[in-house]
N, C-alpha and C. Protein backbone atom coordinates (compact mmCIF):
# COMPACT_ATOMS: atom_id res chain seq x y z
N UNK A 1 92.53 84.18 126.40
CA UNK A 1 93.32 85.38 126.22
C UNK A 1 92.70 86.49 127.07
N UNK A 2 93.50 87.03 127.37
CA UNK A 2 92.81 88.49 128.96
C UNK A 2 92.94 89.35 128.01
N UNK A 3 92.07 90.25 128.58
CA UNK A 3 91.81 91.75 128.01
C UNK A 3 92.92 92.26 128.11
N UNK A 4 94.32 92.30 128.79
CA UNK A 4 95.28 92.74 128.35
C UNK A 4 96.08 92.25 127.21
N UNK A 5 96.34 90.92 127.04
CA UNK A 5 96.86 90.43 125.77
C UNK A 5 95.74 91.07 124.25
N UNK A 6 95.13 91.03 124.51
CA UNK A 6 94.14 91.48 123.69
C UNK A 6 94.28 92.94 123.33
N UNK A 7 94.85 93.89 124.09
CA UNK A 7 95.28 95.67 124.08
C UNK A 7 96.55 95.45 123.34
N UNK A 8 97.39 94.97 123.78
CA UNK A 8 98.90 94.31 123.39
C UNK A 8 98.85 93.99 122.05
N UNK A 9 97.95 93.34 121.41
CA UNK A 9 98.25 92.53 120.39
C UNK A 9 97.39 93.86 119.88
N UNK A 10 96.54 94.23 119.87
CA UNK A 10 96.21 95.39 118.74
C UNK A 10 96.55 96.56 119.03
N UNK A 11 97.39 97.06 120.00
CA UNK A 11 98.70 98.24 119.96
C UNK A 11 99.66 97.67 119.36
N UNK A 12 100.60 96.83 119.13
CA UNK A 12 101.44 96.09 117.95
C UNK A 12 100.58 96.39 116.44
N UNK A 13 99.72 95.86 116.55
CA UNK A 13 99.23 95.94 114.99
C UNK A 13 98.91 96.97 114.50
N UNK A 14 98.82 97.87 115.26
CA UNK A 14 98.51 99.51 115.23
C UNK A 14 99.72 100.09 114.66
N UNK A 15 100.77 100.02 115.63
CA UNK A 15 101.85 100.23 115.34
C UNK A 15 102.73 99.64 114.11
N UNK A 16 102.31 98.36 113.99
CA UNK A 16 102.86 98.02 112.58
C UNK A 16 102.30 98.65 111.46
N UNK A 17 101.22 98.79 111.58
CA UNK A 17 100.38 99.70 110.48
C UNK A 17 100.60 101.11 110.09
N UNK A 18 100.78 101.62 111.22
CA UNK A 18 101.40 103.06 111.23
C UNK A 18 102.44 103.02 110.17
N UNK A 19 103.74 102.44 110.95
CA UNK A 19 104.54 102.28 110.31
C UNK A 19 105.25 101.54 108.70
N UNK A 20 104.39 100.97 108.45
CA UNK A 20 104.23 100.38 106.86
C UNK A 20 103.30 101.59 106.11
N UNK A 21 102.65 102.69 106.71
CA UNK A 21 102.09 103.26 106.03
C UNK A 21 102.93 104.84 105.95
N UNK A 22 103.84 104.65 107.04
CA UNK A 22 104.98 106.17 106.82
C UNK A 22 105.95 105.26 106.01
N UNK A 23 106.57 103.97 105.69
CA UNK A 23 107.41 103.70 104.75
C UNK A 23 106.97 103.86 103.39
N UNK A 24 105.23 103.56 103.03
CA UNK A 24 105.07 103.69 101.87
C UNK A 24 104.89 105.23 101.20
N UNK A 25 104.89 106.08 101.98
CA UNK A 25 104.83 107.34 101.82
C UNK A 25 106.17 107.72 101.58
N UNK A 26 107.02 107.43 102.19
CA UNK A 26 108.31 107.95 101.92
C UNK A 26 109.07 107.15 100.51
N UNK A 27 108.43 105.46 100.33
CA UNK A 27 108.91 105.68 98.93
C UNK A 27 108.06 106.14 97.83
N UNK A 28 107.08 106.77 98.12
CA UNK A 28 106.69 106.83 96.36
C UNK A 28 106.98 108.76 96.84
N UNK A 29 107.73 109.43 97.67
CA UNK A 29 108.17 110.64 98.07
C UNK A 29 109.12 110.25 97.00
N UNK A 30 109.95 108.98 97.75
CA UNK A 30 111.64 109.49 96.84
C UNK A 30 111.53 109.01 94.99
N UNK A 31 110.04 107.79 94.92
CA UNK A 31 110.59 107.59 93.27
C UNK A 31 109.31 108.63 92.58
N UNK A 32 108.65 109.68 93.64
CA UNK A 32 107.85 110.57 92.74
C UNK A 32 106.91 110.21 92.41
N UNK A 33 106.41 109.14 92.77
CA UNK A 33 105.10 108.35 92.22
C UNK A 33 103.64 108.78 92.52
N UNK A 34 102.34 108.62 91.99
CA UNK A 34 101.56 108.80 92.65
C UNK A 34 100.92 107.97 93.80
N UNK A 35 100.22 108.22 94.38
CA UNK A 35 99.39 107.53 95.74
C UNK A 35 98.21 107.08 95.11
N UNK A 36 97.41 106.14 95.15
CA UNK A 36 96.43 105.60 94.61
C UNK A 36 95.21 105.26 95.98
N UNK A 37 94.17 105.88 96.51
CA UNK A 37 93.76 105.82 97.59
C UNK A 37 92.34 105.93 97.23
N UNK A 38 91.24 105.19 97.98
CA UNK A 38 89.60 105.59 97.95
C UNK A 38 89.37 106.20 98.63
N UNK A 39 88.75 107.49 98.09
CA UNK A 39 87.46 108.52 98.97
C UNK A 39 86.59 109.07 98.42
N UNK A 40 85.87 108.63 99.08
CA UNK A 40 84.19 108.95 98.50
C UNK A 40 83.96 107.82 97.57
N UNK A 41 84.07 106.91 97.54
CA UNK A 41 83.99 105.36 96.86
C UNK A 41 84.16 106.34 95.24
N UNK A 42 85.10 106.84 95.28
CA UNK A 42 86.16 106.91 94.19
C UNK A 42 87.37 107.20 94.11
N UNK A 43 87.89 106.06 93.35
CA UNK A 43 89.67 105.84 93.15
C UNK A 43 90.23 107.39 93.08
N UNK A 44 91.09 107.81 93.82
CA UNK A 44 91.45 109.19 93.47
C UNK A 44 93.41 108.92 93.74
N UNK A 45 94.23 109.82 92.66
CA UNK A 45 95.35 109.33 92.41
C UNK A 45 95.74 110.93 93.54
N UNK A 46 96.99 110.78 94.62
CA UNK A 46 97.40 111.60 94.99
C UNK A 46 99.20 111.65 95.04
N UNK A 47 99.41 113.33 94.79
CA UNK A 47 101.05 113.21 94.61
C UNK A 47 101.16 113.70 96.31
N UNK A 48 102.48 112.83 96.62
CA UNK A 48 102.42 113.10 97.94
C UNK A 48 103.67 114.03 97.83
């Protein structure tokens, strides 16, 4: 595999990631839910 397939394949996965992470934001936007996320190696609940 070349160092370009290799840029390719983790700009895709980048981008998939991005984007599964603005869909999950937008549903717990529309059912109001909280966000459940680690920082500071503690569970902290956020309303988005």
């Amino acid at each position: 595999m070349t160092t370009k397939e290799k840029n390719d394949i983790k700009h895709k996965i980048l981008k998939g990631l991005e984007l599964t992470y603005e869909k999950l934001l937008a549903e717990k936007r529309a059912k109001n839910s909280e966000l459940v996320v680690l920082r500071d190696n503690q569970i902290v609940t956020i309303k988005p």
